[in-house]
Protein backbone atom coordinates (compact mmCIF):
# COMPACT_ATOMS: atom_id res chain seq x y z
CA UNK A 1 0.00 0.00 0.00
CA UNK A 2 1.35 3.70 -1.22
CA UNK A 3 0.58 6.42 0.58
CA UNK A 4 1.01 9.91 -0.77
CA UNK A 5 1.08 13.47 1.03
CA UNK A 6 0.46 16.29 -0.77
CA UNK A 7 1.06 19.98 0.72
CA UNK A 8 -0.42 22.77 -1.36
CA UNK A 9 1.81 25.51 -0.54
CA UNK A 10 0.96 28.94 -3.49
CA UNK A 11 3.19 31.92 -3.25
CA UNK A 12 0.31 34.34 -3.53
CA UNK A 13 -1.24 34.64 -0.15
CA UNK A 14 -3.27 37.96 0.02
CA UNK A 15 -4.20 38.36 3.35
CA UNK A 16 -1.06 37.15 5.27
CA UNK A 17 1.91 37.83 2.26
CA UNK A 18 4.19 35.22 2.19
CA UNK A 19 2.28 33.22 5.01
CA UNK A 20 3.31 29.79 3.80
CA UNK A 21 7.06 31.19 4.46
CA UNK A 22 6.43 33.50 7.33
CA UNK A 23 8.13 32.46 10.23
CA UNK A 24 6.24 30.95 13.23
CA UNK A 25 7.81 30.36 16.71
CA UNK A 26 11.40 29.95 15.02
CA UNK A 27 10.31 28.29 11.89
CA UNK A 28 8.44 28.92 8.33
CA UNK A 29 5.15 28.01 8.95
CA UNK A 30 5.28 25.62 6.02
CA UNK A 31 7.86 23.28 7.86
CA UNK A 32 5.22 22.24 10.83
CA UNK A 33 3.42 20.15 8.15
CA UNK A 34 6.16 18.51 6.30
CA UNK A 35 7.25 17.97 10.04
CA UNK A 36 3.95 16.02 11.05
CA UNK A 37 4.11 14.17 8.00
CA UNK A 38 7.77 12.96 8.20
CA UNK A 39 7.20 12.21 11.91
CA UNK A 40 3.90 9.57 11.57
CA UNK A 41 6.27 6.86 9.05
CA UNK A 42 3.27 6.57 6.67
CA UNK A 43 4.24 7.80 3.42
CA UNK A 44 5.87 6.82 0.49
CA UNK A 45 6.72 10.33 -0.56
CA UNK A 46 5.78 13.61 0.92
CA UNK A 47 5.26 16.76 -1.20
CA UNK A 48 4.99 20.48 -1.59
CA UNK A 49 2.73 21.85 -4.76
CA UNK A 50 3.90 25.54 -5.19
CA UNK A 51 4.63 27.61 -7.98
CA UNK A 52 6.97 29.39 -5.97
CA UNK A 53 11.19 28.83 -6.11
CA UNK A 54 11.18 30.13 -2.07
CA UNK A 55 8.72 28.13 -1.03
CA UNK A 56 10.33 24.99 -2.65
CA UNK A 57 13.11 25.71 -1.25
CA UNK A 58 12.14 25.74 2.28
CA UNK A 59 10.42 22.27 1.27
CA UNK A 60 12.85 20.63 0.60
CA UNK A 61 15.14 21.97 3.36
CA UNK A 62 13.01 20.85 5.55
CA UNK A 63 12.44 17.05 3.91
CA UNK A 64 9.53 17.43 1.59
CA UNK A 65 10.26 16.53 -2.29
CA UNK A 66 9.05 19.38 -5.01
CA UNK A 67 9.00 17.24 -8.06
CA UNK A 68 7.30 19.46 -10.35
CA UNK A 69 6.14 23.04 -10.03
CA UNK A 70 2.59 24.08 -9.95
CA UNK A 71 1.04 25.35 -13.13
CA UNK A 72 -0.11 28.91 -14.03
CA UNK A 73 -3.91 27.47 -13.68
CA UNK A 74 -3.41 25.74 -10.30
CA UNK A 75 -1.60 28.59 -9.38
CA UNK A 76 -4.30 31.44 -9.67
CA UNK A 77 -6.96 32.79 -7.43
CA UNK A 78 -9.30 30.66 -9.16
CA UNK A 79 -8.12 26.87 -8.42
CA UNK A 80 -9.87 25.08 -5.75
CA UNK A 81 -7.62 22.59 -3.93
CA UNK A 82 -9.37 19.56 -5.70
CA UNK A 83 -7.29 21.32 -8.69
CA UNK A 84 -4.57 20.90 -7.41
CA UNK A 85 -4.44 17.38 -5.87
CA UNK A 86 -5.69 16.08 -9.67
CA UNK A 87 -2.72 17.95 -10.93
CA UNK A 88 -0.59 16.34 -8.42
CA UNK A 89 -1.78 12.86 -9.38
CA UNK A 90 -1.89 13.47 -12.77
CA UNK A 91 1.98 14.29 -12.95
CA UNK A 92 2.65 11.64 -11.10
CA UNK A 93 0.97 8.82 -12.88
CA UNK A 94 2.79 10.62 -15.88
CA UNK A 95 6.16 9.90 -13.98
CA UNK A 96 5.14 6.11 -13.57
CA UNK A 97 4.05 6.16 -10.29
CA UNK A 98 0.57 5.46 -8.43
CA UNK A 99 -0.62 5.53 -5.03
CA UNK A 100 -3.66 4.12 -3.08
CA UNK A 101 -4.04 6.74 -0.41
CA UNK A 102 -2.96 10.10 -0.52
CA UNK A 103 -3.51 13.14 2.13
CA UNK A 104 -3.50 16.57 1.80
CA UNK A 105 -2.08 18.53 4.94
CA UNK A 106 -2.58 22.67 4.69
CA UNK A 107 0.63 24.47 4.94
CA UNK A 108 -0.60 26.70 7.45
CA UNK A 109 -1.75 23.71 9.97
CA UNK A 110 1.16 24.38 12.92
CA UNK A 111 -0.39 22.53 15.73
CA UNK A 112 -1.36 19.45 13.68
CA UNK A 113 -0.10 16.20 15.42
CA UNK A 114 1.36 12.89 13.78
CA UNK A 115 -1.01 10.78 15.99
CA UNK A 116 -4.48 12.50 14.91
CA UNK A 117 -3.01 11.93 10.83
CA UNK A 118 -2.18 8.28 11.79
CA UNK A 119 -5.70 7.67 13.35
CA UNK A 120 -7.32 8.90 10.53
CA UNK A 121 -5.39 6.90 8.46
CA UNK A 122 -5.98 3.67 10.41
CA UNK A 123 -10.07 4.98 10.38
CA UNK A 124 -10.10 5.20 6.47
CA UNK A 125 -8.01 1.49 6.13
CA UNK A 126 -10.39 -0.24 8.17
CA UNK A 127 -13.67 1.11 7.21
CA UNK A 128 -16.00 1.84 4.02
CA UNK A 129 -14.99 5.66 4.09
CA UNK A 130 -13.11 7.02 0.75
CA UNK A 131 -12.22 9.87 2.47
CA UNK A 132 -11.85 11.05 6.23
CA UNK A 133 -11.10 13.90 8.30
CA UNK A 134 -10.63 15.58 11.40
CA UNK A 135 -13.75 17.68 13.31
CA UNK A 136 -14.10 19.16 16.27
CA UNK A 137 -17.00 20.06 18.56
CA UNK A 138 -18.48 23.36 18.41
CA UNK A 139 -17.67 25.56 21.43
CA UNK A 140 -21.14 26.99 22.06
CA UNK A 141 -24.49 24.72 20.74
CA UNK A 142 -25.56 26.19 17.49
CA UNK A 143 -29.02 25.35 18.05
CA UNK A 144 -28.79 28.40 20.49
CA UNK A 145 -27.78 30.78 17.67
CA UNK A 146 -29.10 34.22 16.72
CA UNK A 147 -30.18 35.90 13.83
CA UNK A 148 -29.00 39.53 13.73
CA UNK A 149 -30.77 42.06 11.63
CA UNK A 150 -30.07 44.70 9.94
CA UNK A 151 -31.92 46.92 12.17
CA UNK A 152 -29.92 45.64 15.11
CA UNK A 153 -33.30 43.06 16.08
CA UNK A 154 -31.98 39.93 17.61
CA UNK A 155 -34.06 37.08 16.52
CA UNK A 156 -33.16 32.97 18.12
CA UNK A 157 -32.37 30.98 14.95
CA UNK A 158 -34.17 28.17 16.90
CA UNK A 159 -36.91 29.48 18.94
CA UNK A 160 -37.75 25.80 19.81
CA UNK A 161 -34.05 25.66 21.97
CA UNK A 162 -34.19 29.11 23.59
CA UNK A 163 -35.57 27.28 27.28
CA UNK A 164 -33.29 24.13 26.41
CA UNK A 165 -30.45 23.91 28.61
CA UNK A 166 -26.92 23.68 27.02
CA UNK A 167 -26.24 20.02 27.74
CA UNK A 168 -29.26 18.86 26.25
CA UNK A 169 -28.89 19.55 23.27
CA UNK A 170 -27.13 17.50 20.64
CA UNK A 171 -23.25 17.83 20.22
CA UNK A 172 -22.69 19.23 16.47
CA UNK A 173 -18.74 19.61 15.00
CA UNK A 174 -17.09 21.02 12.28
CA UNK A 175 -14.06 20.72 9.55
CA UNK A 176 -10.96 21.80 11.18
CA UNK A 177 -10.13 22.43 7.92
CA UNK A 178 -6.11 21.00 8.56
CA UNK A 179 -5.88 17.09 6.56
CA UNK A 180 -7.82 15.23 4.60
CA UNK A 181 -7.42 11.39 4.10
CA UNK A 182 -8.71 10.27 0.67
CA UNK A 183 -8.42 6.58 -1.21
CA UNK A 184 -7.47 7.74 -4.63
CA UNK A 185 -9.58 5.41 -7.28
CA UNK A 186 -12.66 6.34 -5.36
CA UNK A 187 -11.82 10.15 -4.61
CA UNK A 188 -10.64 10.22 -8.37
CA UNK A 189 -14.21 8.68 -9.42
CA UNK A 190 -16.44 10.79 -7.20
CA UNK A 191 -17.16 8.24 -5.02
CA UNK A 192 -17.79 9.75 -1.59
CA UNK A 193 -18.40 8.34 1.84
CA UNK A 194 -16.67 10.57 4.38
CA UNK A 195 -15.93 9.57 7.86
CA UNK A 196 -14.26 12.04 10.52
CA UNK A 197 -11.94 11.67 14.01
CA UNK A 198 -12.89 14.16 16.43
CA UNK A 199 -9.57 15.97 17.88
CA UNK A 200 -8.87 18.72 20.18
CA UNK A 201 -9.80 22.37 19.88
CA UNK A 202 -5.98 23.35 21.10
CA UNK A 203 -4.88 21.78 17.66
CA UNK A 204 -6.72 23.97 15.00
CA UNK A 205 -6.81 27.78 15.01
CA UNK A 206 -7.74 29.25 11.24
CA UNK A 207 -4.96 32.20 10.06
CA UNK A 208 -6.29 34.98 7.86
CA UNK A 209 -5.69 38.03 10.22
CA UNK A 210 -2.76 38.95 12.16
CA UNK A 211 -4.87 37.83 15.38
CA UNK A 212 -5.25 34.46 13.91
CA UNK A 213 -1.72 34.49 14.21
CA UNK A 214 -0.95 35.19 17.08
CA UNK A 215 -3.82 32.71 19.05
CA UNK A 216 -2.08 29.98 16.63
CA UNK A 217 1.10 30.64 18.55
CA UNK A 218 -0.37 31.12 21.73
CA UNK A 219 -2.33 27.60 21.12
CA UNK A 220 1.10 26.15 19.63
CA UNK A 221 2.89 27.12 23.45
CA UNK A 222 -0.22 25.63 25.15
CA UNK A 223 -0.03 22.29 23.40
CA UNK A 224 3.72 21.65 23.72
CA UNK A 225 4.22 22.69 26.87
């Protein structure tokens, strides 16, 4: 069995410039991925897909292959990451080589840990699941959400919840939007049945804003100390 990891890492991040680069506690933020991948023994090959000569370079400093670069279309505002990972494959199956599973890990995923990527690995192995992912619980219940107007009126999303106390009411998670486990025939064919691993809040933080950032590295000291 071949497992492949794929890192899409573009040069052009708007929001945070150079944030795939940027360094975090010490270290490009890029190199805690390649880091968590290295560190769980699982795959065959792990890779960067840029379309950036700095970014490659920091890849493969810190043990990630760059076997090809990105394309112009992959690389623009417009490519969704399922762009990219078909790219990947597709250059690789051009270079004679296949793989069963593959997982993409975000570059900008710091606090992501070896053992949640091996569970959900072992998850999508044993089960019917093509593809499989890490969630975590909301903080708050959404059923307990509000509706804010324009006019500044407050409305309950749920009326039927407002009296229902907060342990009561189902548990709900979402995409912690770090890795993604996916078998590649059935991903490749559109054949979908996703399972998830629930992890721990400390290990996800999303970074678009210079706050982000900072609460990632405040989270990052908080989990390894």
């Amino acid at each position: 069995m071949k497992n492949l990891a794929i890192i899409p890492a573009r040069g052009g991040s708007k929001r945070i410039p150079r944030k795939n680069v940027k360094p975090f506690l010490g270290k490009p933020m890029l190199a805690y991925s390649i880091e968590a991948a290295l560190a769980t023994g699982l795959f065959d090959e792990v890779m960067v897909s840029t379309d950036d000569e700095e970014i490659a370079e920091v890849a493969r400093q810190y043990g990630a292959k760059v076997p090809f670069m990105r394309s112009a279309v992959t690389a623009s505002d417009y490519a969704t990451t399922a762009d990219v990972l078909k790219e990947v494959l597709g250059n690789y199956r051009e270079l004679g080589y296949e793989f069963d599973n593959f997982c993409c890990i975000y570059a900008t995923a710091p606090m992501v840990q070896p053992k949640d990527i091996t569970s959900a690995f072992n998850r999508l192995v044993s089960s019917k699941f093509s593809v499989v992912y890490p969630v975590v619980q909301f903080s708050y219940p959404i059923w307990r959400c509000l509706d804010l107007e324009e006019d500044g009126t407050m409305k309950r999303h749920w009326p039927e919840f407002e009296n229902s106390r907060s342990q009561d009411l189902p548990k709900e998670y979402h995409d912690t939007g770090t890795f993604y486990w996916y078998k590649t025939k059935e991903w490749l064919a559109g054949n979908l049945t996703i399972g998830g691993i629930e992890v721990d809040e400390t290990t996800i933080q999303d970074i678009d804003t210079e706050t982000d950032w900072k609460l990632a590295e405040m989270k990052y000291k908080l989990l390894h100390e």
